[in-house]
C-alpha atoms as a PDB file:
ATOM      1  CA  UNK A   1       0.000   0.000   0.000  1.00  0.00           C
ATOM      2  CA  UNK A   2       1.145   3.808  -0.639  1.00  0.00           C
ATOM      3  CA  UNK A   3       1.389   6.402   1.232  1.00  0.00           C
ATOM      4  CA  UNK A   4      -0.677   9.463   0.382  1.00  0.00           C
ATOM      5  CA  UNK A   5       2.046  12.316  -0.688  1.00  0.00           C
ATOM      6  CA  UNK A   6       3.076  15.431   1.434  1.00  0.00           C
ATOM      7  CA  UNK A   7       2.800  18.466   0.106  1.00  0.00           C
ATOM      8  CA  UNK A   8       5.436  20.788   1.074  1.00  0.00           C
ATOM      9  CA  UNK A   9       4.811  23.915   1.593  1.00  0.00           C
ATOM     10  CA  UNK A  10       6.611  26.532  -0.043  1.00  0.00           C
ATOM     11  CA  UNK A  11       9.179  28.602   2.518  1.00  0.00           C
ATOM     12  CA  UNK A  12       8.210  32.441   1.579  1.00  0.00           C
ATOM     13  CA  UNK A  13       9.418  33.876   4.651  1.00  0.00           C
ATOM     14  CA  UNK A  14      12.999  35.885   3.988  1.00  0.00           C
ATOM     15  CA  UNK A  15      16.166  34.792   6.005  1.00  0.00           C
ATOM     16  CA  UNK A  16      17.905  37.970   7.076  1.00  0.00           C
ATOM     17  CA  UNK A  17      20.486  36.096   9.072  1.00  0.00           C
ATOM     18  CA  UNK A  18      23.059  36.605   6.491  1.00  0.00           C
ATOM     19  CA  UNK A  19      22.146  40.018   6.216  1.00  0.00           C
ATOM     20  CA  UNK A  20      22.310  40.639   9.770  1.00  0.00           C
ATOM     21  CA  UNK A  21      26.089  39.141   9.632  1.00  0.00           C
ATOM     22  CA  UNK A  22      27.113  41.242   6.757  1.00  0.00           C
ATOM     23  CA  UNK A  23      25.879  44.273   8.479  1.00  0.00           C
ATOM     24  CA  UNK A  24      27.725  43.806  11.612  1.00  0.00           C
ATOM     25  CA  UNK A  25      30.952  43.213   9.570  1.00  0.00           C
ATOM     26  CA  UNK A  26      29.917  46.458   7.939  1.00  0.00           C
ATOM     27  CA  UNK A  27      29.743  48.094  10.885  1.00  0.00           C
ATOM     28  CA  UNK A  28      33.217  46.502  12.663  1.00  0.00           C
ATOM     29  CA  UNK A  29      34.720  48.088   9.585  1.00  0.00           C
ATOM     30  CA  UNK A  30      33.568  52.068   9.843  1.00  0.00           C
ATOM     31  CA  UNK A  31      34.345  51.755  13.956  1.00  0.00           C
ATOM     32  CA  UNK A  32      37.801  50.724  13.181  1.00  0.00           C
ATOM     33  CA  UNK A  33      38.216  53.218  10.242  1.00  0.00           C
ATOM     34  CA  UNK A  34      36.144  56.227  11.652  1.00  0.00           C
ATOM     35  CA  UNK A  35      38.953  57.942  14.057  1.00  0.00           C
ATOM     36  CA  UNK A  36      41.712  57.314  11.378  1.00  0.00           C
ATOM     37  CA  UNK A  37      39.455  59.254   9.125  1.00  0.00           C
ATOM     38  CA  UNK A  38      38.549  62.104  11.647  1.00  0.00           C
ATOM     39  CA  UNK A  39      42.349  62.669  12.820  1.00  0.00           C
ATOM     40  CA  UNK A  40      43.529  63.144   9.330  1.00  0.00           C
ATOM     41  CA  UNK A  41      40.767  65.939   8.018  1.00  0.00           C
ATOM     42  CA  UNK A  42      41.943  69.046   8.747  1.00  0.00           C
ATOM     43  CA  UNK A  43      45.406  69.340   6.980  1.00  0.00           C
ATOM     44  CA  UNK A  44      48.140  71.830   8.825  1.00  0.00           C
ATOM     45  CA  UNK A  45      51.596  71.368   8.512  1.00  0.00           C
ATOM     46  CA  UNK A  46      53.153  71.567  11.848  1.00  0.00           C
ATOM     47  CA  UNK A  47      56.570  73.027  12.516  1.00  0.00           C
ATOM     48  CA  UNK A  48      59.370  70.223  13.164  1.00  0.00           C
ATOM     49  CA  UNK A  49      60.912  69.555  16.964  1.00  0.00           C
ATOM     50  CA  UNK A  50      63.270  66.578  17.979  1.00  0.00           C
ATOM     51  CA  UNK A  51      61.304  66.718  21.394  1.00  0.00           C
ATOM     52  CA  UNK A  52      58.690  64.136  22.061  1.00  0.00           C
ATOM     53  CA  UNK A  53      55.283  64.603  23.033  1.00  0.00           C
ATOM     54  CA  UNK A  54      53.585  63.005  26.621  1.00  0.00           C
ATOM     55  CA  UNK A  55      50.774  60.607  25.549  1.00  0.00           C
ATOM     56  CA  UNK A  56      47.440  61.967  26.606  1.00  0.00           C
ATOM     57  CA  UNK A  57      44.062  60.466  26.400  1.00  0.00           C
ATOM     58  CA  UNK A  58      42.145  63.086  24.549  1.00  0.00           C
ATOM     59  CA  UNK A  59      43.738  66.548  24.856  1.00  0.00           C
ATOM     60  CA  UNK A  60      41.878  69.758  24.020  1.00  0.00           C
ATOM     61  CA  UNK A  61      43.309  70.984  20.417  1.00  0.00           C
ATOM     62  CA  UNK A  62      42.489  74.259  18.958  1.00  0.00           C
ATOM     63  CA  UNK A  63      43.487  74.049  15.342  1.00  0.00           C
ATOM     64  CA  UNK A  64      44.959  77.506  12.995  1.00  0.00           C
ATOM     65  CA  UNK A  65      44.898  76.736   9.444  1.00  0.00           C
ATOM     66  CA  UNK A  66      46.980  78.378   7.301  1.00  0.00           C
ATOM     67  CA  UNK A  67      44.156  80.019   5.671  1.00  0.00           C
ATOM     68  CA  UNK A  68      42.909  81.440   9.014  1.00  0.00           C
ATOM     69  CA  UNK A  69      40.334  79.170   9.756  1.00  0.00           C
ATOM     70  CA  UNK A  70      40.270  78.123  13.534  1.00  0.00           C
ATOM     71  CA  UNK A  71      39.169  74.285  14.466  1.00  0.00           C
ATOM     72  CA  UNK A  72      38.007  73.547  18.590  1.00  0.00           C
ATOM     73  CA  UNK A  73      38.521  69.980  18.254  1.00  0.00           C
ATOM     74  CA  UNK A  74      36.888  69.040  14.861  1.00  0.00           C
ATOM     75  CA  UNK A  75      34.145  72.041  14.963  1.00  0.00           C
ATOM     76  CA  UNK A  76      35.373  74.738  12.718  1.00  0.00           C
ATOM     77  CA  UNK A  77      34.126  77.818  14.849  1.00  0.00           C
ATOM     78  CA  UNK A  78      34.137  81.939  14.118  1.00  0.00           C
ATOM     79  CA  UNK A  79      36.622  84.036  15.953  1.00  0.00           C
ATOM     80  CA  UNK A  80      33.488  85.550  18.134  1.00  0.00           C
ATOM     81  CA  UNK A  81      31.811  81.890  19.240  1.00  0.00           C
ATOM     82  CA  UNK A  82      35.350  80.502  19.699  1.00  0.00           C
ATOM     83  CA  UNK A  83      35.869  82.604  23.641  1.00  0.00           C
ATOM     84  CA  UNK A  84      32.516  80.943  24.549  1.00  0.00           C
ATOM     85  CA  UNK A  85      32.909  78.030  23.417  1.00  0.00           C
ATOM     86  CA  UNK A  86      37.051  77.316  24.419  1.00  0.00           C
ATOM     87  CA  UNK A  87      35.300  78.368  28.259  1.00  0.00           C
ATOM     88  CA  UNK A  88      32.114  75.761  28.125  1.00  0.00           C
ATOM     89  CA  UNK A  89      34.534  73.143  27.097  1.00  0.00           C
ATOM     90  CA  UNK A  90      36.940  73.636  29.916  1.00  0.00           C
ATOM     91  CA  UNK A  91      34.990  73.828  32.161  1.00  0.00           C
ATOM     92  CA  UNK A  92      33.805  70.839  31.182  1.00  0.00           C
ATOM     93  CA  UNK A  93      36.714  69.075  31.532  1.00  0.00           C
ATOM     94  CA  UNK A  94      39.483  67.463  34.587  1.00  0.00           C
ATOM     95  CA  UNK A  95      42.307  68.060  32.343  1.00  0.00           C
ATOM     96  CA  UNK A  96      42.282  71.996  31.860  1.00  0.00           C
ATOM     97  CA  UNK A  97      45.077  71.706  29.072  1.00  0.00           C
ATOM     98  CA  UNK A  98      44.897  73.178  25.682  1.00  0.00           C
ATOM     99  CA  UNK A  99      47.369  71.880  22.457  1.00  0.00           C
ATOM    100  CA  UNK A 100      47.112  74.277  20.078  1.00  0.00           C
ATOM    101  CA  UNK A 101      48.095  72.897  16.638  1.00  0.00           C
ATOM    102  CA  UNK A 102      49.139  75.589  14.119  1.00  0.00           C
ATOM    103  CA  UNK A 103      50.298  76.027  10.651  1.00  0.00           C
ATOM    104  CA  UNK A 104      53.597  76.511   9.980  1.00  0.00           C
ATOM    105  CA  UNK A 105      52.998  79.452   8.178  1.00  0.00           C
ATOM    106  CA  UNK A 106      50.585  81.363  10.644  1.00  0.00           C
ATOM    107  CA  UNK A 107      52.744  84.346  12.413  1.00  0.00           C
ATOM    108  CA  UNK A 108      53.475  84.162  15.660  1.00  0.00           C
ATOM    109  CA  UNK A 109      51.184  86.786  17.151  1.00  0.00           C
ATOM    110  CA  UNK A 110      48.030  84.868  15.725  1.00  0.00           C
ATOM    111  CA  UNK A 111      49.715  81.821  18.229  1.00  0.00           C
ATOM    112  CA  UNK A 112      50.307  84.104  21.001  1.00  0.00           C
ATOM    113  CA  UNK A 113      46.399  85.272  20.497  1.00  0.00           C
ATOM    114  CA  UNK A 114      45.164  81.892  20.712  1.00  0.00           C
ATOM    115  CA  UNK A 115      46.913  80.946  23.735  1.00  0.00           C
ATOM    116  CA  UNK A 116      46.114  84.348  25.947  1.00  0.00           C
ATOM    117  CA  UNK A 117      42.465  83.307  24.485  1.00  0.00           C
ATOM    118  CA  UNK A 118      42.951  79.911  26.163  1.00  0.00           C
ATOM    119  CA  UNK A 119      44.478  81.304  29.429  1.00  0.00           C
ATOM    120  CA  UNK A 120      41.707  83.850  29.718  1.00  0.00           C
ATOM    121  CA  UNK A 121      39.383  81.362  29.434  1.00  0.00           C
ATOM    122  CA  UNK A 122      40.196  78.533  31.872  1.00  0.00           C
ATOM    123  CA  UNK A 123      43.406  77.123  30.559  1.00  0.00           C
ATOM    124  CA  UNK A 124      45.901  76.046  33.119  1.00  0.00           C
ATOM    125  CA  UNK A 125      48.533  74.512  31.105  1.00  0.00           C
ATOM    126  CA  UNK A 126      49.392  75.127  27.169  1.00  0.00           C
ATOM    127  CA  UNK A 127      51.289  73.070  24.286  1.00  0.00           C
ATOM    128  CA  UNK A 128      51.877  73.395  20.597  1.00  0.00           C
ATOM    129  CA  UNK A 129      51.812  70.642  18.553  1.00  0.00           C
ATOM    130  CA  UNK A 130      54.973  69.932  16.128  1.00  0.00           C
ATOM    131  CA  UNK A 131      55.960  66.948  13.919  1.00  0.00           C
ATOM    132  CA  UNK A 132      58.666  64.583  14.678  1.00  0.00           C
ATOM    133  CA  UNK A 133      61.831  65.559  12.426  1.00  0.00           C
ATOM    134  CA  UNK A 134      63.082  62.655  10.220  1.00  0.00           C
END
């Protein structure tokens, strides 16, 4: 005697477990490659010392391009906001130290402005950024 035939049905339901995986290896990828992007934007060519910088776990940086353009962080901010905000974010912070990373071609007095800026607004201890010499 036979046995009367199954009918399978048919699976229309979408499996999104491969999906899920490639999305998580997606997103491994842009957390590993997201501060190597952000460190690199803002391009300033730092003057050259043999002296070698303390490791710090996230310092403070105000940044002078050479065309004039002044960075608090990676916020691009207007001469006039830049007192306010400098002060909010210190006062924010444990570590009341400022690096101020400036173009090699930016005078001197636009330097010195930035750091009286910095002192006036909270900053207890100051450093400029260089590169390592060759």
């Amino acid at each position: 005697m036979r046995k009367p035939e199954r009918r399978r049905k048919l699976v229309t339901d979408i499996n999104i477990v491969p999906f899920t995986d490639v999305l998580l290896v997606l997103l491994v990828i842009f957390m590993v490659t997201t501060p190597l992007i952000v460190q690199g934007r803002i391009q300033v060519k730092l003057p050259r010392s043999s002296a070698q910088a303390d490791a710090q776990l996230s310092p403070l940086t105000l940044t002078l391009t050479a065309a004039g353009a002044e960075f608090l962080g990676d916020q691009q901010v207007s001469q006039q906001d830049l007192p306010a905000l400098l002060g909010a974010a210190l006062k924010a912070r444990d570590d009341k130290t400022v690096i101020i990373r400036a173009d090699r071609s930016v005078t001197h007095g636009q330097v010195v402005e930035l750091m009286d800026l910095s002192r006036r607004c909270g900053a207890e201890k100051l450093a400029i950024a260089t590169e390592a010499q060759p």
